[in-house]
PDB file of N, CA and C in Angstrom:
ATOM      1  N   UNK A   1      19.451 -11.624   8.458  1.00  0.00           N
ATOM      2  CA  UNK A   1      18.139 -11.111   8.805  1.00  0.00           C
ATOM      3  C   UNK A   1      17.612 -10.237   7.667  1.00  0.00           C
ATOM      4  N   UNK A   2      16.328 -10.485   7.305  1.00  0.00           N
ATOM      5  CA  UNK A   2      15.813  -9.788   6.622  1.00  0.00           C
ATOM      6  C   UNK A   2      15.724  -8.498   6.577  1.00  0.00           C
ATOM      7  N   UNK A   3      15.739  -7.341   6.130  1.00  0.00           N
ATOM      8  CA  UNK A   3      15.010  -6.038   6.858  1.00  0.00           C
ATOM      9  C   UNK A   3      14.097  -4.946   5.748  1.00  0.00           C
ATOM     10  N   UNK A   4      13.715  -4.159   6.960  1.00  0.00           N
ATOM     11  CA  UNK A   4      12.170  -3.642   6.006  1.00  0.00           C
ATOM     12  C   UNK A   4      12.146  -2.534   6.669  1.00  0.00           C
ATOM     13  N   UNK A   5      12.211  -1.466   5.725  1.00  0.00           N
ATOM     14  CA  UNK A   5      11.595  -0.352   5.902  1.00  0.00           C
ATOM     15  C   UNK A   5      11.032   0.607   5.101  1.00  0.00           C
ATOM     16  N   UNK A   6      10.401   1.649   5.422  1.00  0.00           N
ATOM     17  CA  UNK A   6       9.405   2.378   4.717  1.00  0.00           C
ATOM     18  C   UNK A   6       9.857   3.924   4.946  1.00  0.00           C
ATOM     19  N   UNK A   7       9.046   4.702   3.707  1.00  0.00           N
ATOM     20  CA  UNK A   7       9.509   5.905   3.399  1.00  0.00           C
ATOM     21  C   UNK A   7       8.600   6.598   2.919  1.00  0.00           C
ATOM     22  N   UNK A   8       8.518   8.062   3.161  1.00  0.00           N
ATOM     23  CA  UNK A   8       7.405   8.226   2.443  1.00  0.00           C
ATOM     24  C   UNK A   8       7.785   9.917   1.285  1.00  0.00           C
ATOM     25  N   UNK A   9       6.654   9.599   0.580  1.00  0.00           N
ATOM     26  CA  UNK A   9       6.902  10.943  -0.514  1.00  0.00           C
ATOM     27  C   UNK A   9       5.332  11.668  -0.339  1.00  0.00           C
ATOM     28  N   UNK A  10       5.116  12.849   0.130  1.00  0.00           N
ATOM     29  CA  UNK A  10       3.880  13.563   0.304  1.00  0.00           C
ATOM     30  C   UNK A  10       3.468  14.303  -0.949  1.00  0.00           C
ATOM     31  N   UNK A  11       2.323  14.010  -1.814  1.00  0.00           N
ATOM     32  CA  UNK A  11       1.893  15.100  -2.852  1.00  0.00           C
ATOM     33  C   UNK A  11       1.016  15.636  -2.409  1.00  0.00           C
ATOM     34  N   UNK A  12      -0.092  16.490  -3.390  1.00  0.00           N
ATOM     35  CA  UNK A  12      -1.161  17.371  -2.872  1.00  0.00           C
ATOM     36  C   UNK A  12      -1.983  16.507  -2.637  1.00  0.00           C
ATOM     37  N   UNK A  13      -2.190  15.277  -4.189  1.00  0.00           N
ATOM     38  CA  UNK A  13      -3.302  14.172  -3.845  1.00  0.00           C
ATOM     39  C   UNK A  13      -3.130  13.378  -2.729  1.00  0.00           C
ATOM     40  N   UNK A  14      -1.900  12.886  -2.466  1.00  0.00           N
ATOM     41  CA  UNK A  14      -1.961  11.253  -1.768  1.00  0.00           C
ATOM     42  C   UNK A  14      -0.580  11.534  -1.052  1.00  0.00           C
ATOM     43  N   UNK A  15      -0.541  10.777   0.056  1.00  0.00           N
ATOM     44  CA  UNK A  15       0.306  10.048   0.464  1.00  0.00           C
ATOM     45  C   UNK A  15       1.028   8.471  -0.038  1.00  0.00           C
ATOM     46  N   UNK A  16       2.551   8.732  -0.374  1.00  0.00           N
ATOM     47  CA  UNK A  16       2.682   7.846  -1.042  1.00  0.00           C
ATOM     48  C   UNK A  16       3.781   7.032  -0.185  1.00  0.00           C
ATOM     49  N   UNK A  17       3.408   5.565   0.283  1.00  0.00           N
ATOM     50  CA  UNK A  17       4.452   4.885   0.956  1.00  0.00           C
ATOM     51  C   UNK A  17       5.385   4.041   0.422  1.00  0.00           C
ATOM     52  N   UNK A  18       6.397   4.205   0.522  1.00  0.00           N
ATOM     53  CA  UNK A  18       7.420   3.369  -0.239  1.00  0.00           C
ATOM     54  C   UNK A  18       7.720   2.299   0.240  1.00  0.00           C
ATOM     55  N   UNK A  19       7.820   0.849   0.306  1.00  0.00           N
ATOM     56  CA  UNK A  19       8.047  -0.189   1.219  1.00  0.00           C
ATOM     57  C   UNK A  19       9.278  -0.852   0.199  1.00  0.00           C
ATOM     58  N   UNK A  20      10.175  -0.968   1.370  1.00  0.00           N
ATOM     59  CA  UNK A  20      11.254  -1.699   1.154  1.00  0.00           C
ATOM     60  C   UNK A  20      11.507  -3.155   2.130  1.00  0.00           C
ATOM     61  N   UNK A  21      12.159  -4.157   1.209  1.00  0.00           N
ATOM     62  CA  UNK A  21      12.582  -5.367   2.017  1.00  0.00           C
ATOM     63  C   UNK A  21      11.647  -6.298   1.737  1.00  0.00           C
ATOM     64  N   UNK A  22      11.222  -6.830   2.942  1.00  0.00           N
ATOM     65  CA  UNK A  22      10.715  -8.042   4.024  1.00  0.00           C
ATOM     66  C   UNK A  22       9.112  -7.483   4.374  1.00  0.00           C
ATOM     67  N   UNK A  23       8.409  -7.587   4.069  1.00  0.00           N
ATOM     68  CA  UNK A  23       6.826  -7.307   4.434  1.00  0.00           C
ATOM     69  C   UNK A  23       6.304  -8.488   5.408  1.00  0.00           C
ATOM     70  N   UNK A  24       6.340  -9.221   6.631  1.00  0.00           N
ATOM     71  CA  UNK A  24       5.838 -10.298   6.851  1.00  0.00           C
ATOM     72  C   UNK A  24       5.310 -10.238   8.460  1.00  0.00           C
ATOM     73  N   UNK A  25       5.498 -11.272   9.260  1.00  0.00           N
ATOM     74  CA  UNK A  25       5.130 -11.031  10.220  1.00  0.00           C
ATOM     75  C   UNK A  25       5.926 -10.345  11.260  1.00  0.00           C
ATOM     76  N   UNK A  26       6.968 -10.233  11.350  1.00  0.00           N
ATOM     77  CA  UNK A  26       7.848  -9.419  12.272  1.00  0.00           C
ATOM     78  C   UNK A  26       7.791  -8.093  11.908  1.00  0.00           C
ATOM     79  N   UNK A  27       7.564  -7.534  10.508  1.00  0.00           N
ATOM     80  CA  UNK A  27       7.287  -6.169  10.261  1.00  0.00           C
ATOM     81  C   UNK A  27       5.867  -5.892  10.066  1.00  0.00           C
ATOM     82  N   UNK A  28       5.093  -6.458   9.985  1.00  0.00           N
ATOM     83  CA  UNK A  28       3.732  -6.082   9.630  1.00  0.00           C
ATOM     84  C   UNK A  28       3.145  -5.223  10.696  1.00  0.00           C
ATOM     85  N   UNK A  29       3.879  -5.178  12.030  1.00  0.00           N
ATOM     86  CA  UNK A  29       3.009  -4.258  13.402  1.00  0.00           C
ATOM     87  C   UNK A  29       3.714  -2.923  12.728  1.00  0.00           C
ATOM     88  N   UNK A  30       4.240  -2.904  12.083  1.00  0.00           N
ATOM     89  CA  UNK A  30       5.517  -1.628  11.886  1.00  0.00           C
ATOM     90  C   UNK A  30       4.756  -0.721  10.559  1.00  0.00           C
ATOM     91  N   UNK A  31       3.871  -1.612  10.164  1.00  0.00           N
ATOM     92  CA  UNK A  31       3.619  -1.235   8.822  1.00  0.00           C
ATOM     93  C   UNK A  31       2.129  -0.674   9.377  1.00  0.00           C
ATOM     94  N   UNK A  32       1.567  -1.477   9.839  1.00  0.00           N
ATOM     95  CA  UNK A  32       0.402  -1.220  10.474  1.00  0.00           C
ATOM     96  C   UNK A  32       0.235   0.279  11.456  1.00  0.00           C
ATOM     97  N   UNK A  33       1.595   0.552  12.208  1.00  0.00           N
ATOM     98  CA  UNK A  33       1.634   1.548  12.905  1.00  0.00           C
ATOM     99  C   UNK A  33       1.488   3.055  11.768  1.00  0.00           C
ATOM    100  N   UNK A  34       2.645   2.697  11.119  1.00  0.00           N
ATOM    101  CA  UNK A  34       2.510   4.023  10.167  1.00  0.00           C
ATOM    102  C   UNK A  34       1.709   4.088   9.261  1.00  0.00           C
ATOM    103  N   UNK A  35       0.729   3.195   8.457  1.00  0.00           N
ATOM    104  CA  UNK A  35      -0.417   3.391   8.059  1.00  0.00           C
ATOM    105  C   UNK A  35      -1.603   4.330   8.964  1.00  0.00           C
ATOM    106  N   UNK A  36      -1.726   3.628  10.130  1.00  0.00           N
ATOM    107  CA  UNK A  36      -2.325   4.273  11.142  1.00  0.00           C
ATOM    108  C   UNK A  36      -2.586   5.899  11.541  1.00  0.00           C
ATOM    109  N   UNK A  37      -1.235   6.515  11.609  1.00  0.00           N
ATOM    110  CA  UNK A  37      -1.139   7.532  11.787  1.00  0.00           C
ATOM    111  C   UNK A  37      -1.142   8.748  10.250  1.00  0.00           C
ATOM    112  N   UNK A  38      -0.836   7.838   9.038  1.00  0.00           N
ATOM    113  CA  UNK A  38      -1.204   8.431   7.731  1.00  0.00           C
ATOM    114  C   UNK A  38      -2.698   8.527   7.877  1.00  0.00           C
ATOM    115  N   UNK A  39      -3.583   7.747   8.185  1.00  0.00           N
ATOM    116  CA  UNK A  39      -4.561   8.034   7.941  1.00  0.00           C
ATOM    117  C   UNK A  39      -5.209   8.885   8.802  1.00  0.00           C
ATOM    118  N   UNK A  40      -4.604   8.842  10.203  1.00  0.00           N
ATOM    119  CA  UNK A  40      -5.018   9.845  11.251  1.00  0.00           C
ATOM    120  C   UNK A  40      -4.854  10.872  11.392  1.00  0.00           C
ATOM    121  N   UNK A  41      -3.786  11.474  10.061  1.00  0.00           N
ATOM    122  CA  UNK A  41      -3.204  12.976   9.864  1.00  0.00           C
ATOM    123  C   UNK A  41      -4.265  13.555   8.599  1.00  0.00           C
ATOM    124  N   UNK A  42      -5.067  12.386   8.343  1.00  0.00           N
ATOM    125  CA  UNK A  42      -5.951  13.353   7.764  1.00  0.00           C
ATOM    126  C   UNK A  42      -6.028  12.431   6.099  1.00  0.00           C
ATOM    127  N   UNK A  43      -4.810  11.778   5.410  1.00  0.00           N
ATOM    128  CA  UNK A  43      -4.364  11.160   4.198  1.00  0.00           C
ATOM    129  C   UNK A  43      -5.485  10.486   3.759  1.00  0.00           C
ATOM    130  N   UNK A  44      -6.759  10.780   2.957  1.00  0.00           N
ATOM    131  CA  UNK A  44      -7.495  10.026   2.572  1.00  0.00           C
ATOM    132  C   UNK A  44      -7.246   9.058   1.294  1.00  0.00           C
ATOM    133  N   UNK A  45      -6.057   9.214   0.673  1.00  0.00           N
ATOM    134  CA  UNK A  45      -5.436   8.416  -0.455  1.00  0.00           C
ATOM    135  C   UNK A  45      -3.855   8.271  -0.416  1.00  0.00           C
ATOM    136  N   UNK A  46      -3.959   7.010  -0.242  1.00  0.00           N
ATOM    137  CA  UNK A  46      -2.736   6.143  -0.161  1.00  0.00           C
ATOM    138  C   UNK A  46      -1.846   5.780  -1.597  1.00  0.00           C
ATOM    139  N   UNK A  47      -0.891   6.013  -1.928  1.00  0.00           N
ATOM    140  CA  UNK A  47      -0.292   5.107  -2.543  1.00  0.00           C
ATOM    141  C   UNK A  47       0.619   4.464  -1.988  1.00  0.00           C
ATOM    142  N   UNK A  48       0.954   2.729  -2.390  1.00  0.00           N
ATOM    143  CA  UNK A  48       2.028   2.155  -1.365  1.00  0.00           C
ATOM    144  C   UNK A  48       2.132   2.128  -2.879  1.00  0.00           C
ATOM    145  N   UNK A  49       4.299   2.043  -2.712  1.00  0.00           N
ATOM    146  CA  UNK A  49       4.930   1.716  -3.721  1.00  0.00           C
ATOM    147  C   UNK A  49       5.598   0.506  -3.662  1.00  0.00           C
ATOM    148  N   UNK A  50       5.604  -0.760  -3.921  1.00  0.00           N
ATOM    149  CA  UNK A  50       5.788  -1.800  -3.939  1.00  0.00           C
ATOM    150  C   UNK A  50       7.169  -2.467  -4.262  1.00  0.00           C
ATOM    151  N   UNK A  51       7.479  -1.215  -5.710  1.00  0.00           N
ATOM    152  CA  UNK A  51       8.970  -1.327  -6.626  1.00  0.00           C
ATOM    153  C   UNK A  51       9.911  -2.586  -5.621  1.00  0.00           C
ATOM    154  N   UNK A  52      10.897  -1.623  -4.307  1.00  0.00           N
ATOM    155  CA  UNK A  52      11.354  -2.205  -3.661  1.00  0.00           C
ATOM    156  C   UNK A  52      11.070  -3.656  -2.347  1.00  0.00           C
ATOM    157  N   UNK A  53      10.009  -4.103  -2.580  1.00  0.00           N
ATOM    158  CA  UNK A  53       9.765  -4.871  -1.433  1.00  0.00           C
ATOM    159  C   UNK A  53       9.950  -5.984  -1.985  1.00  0.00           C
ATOM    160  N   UNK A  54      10.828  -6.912  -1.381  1.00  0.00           N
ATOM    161  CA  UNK A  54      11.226  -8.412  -2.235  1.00  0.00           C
ATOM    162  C   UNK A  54      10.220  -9.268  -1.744  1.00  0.00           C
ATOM    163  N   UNK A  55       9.623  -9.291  -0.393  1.00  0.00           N
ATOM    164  CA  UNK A  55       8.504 -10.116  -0.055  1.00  0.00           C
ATOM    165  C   UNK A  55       7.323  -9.680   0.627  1.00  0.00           C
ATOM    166  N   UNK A  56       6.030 -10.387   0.270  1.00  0.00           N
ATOM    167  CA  UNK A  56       4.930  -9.944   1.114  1.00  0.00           C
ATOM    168  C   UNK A  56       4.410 -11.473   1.754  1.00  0.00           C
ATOM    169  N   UNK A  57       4.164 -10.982   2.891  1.00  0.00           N
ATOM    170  CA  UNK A  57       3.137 -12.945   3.602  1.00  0.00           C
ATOM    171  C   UNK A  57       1.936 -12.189   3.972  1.00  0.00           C
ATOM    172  N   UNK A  58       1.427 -13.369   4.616  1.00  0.00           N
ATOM    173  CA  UNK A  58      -0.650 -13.024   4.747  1.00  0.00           C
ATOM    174  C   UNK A  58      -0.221 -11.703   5.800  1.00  0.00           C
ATOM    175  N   UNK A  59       0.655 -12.100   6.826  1.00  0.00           N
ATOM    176  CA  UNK A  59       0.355 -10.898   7.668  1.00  0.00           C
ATOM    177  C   UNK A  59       0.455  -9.336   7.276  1.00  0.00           C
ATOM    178  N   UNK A  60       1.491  -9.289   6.108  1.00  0.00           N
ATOM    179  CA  UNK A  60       1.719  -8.571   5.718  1.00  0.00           C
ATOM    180  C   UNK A  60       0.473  -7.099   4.957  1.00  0.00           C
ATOM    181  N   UNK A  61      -0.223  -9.343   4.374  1.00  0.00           N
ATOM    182  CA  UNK A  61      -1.401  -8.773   3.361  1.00  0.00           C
ATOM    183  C   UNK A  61      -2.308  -7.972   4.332  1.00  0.00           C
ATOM    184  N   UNK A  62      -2.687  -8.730   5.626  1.00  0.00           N
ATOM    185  CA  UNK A  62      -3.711  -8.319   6.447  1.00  0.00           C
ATOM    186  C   UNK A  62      -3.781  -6.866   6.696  1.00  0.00           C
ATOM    187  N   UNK A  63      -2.667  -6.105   7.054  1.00  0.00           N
ATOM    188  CA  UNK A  63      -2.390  -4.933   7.086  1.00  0.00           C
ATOM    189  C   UNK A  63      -3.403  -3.733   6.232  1.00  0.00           C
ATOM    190  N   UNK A  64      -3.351  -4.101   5.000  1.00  0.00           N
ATOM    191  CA  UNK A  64      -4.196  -3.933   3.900  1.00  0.00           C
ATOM    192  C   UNK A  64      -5.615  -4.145   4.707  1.00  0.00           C
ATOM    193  N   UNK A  65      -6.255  -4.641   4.586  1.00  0.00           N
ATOM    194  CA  UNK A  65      -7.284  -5.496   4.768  1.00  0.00           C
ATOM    195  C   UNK A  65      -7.919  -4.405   6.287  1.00  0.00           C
ATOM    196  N   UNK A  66      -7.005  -4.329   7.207  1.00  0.00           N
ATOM    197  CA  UNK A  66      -7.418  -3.701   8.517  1.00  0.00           C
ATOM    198  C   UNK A  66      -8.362  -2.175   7.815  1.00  0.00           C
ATOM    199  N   UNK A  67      -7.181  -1.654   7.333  1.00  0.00           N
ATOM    200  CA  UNK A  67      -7.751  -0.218   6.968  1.00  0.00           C
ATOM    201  C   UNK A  67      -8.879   0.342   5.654  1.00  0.00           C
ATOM    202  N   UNK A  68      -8.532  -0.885   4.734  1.00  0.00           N
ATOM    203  CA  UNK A  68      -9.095  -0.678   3.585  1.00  0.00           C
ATOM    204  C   UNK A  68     -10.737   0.235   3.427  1.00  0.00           C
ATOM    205  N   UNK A  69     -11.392  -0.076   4.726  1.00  0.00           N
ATOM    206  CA  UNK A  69     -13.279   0.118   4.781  1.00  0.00           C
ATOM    207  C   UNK A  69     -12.552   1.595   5.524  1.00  0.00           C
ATOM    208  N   UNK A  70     -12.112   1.265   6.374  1.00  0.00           N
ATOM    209  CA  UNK A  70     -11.871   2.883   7.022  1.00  0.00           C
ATOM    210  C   UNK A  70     -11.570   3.912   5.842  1.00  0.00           C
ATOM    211  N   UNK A  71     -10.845   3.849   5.415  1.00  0.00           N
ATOM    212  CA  UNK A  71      -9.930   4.971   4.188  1.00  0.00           C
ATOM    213  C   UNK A  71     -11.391   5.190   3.498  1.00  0.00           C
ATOM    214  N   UNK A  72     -11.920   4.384   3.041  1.00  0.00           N
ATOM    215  CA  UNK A  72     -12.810   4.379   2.040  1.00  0.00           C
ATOM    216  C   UNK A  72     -14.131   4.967   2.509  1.00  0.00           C
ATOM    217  N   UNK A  73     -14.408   4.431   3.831  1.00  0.00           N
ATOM    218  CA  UNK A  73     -15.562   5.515   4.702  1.00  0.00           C
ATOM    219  C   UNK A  73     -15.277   6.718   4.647  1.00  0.00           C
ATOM    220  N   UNK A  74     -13.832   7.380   4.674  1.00  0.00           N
ATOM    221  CA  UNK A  74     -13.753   8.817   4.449  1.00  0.00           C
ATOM    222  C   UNK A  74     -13.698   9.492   3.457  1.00  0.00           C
ATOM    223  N   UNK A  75     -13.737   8.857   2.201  1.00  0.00           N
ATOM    224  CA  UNK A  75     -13.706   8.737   0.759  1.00  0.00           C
ATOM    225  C   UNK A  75     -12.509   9.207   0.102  1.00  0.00           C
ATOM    226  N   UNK A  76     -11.425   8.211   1.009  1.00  0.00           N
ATOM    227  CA  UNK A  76     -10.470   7.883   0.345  1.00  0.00           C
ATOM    228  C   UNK A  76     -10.018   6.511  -0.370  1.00  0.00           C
ATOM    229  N   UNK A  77      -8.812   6.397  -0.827  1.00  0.00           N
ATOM    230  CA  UNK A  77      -8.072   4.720  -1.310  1.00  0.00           C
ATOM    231  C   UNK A  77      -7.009   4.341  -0.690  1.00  0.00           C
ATOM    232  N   UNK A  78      -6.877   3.296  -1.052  1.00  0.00           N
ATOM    233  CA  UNK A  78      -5.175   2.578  -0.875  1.00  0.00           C
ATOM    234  C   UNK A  78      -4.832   2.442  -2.531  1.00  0.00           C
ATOM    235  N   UNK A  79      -3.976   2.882  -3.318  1.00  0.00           N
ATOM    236  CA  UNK A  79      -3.834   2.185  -4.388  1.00  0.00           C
ATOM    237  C   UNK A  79      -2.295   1.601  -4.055  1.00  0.00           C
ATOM    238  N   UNK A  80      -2.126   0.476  -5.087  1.00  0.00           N
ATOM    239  CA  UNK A  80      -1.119  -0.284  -4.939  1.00  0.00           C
ATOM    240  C   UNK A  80      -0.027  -0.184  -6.145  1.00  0.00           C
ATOM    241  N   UNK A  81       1.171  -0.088  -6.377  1.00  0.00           N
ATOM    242  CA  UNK A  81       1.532   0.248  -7.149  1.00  0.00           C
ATOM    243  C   UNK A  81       3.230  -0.243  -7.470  1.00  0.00           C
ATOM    244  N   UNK A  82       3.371  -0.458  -8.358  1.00  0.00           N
ATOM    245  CA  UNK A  82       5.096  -1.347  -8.849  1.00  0.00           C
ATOM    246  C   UNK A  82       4.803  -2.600  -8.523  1.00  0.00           C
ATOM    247  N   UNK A  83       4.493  -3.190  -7.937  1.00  0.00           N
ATOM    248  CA  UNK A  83       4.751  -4.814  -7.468  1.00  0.00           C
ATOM    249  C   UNK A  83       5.521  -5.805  -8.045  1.00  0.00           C
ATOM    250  N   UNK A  84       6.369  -6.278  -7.715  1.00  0.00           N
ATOM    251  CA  UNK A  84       7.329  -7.057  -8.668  1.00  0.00           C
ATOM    252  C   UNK A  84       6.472  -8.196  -8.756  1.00  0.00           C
ATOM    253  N   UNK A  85       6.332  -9.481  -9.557  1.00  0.00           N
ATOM    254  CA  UNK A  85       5.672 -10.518 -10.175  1.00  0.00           C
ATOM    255  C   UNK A  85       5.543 -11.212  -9.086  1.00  0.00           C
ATOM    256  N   UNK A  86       6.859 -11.516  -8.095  1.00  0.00           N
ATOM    257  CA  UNK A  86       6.519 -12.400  -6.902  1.00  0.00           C
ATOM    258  C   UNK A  86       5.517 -11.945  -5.963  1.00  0.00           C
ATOM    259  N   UNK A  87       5.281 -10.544  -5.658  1.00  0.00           N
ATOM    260  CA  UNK A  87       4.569 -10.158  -4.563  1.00  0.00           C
ATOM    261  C   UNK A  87       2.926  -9.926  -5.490  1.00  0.00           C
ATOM    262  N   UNK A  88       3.101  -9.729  -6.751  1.00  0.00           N
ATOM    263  CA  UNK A  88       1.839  -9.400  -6.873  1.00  0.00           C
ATOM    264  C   UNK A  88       1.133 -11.143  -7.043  1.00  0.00           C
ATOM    265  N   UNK A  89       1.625 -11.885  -7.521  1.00  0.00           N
ATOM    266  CA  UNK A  89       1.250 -13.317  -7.618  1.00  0.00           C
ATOM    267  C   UNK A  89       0.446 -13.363  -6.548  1.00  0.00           C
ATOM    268  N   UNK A  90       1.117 -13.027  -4.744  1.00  0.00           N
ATOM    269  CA  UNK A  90       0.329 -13.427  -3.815  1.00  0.00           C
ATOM    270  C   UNK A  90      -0.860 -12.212  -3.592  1.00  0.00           C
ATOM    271  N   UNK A  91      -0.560 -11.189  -4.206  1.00  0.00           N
ATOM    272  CA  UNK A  91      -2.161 -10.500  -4.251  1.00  0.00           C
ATOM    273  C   UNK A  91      -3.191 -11.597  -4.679  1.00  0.00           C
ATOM    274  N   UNK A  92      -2.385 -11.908  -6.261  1.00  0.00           N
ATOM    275  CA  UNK A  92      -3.854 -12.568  -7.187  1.00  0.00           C
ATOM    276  C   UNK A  92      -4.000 -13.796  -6.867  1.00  0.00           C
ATOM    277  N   UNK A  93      -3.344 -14.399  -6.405  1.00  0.00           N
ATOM    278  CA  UNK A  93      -3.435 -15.445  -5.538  1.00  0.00           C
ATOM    279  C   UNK A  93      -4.424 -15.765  -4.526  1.00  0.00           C
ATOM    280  N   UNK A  94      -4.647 -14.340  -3.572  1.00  0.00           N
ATOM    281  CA  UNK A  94      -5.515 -14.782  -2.709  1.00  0.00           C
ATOM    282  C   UNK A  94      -7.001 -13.549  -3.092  1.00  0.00           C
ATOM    283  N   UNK A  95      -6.918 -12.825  -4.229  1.00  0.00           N
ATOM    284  CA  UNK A  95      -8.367 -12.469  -5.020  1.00  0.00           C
ATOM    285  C   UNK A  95      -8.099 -10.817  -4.365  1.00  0.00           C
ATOM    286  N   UNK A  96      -6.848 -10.516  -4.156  1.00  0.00           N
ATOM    287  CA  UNK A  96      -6.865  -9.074  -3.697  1.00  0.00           C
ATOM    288  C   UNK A  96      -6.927  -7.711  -4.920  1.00  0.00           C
ATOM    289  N   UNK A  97      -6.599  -8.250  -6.373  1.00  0.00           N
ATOM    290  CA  UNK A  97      -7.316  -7.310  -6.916  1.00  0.00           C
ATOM    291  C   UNK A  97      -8.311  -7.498  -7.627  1.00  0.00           C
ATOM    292  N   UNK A  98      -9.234  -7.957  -7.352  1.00  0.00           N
ATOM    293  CA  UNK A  98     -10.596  -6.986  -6.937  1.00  0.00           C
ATOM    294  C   UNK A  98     -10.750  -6.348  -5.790  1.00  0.00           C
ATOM    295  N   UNK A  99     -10.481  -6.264  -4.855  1.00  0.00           N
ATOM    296  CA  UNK A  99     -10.598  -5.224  -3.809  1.00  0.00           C
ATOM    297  C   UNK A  99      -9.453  -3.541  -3.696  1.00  0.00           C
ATOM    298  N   UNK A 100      -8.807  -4.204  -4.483  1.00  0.00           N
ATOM    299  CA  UNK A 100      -7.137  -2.441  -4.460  1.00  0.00           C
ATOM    300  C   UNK A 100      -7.517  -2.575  -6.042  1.00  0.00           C
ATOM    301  N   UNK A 101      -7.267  -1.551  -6.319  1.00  0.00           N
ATOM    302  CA  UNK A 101      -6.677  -1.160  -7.792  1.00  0.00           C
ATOM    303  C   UNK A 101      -5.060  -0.840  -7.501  1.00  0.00           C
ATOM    304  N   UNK A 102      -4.861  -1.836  -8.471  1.00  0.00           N
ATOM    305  CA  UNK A 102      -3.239  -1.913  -8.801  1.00  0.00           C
ATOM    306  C   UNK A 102      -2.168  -1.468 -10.128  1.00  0.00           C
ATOM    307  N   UNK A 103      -1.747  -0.945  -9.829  1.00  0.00           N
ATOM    308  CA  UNK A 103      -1.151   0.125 -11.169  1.00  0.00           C
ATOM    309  C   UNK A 103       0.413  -0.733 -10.975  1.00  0.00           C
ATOM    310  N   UNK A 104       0.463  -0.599 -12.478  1.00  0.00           N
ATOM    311  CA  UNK A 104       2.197  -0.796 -13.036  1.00  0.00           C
ATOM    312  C   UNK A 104       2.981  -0.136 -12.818  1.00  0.00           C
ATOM    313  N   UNK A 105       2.690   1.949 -12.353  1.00  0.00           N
ATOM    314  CA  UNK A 105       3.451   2.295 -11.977  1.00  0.00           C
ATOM    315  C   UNK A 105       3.158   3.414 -10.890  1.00  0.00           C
ATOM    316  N   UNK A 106       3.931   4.301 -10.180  1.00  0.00           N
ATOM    317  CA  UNK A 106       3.192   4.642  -8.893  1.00  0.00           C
ATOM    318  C   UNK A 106       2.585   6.207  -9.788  1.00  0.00           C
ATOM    319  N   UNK A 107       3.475   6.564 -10.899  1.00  0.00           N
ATOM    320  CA  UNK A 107       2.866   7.444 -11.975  1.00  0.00           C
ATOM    321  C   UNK A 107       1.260   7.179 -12.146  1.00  0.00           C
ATOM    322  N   UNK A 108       0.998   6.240 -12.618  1.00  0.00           N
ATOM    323  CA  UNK A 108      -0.122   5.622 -13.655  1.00  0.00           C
ATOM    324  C   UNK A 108      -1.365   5.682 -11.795  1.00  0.00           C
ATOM    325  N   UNK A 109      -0.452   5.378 -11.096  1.00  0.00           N
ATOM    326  CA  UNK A 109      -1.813   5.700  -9.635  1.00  0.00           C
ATOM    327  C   UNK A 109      -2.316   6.816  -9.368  1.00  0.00           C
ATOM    328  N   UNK A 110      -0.856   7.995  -9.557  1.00  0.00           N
ATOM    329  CA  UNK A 110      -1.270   9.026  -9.704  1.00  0.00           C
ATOM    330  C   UNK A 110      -1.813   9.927 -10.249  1.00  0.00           C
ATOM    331  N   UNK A 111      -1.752   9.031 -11.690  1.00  0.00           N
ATOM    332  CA  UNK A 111      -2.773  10.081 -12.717  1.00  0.00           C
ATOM    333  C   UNK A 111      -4.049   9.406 -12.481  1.00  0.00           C
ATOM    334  N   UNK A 112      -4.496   8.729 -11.980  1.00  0.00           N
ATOM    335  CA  UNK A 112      -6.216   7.695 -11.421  1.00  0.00           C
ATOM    336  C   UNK A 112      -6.500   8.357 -10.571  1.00  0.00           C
ATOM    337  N   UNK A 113      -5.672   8.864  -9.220  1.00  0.00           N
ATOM    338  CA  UNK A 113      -6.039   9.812  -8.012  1.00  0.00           C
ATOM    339  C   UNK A 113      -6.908  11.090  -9.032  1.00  0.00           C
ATOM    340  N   UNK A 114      -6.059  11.887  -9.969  1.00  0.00           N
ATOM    341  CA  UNK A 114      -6.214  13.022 -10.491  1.00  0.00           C
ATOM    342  C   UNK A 114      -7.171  12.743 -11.781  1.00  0.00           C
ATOM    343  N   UNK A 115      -7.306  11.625 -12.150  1.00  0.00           N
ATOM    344  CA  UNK A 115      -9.006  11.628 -12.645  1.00  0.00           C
ATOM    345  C   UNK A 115     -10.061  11.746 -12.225  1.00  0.00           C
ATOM    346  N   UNK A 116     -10.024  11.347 -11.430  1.00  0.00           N
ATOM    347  CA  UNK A 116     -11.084  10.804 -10.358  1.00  0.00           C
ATOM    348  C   UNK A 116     -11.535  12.377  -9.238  1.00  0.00           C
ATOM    349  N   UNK A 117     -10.523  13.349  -9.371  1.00  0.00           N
ATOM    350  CA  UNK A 117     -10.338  14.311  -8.568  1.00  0.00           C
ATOM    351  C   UNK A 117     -12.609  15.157  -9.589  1.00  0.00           C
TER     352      UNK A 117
END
């Protein structure tokens, strides 16, 4: 069995989620939940860290997709960040960056949060 879980690291700018494993449809309600409540504690900028996650599927992607207008109505982001070649393929694959800004490293997101500040 696959498995997936998430972690998180709190700075001043952002909330930063770490995703490990399996991203797909059996975890995507899981992912969806704790996004949820990051953003309901107030987190107007996201970083997900990608480094560890060996796979992402659509459901996974959708997750993304639910919150993206919300975060951004409060004038926050999602940035995306590490992605190994397999998972980011299915970003560019299905035209997802243009919609996230995606960084090489979860550093390089964080110094974009703090430009932008």
């Amino acid at each position: 069995m696959n498995t997936f879980t998430i972690t998180h690291t709190h700075h001043d700018r952002a909330e930063i989620v770490h995703l490990h494993g399996y991203l797909d449809a059996h975890t995507a309600s899981q992912f969806e939940r704790d996004l949820r409540v990051i953003i309901e504690q107030g987190d107007a900028h996201v970083i997900v860290d990608f480094e560890h996650l060996d796979y992402i599927s659509s459901a996974g992607l959708g997750v993304f997709m639910v919150f993206i207008e919300d975060i951004r109505k409060q004038g926050g982001d999602i940035l995306l960040a590490a992605m190994r070649d397999n998972v980011f393929s299915v970003f560019d694959l299905l035209g997802f960056q243009v919609l996230f800004r995606i960084f090489p490293t979860v550093d390089e997101a964080m110094a974009a949060l703090s430009n932008n500040a």
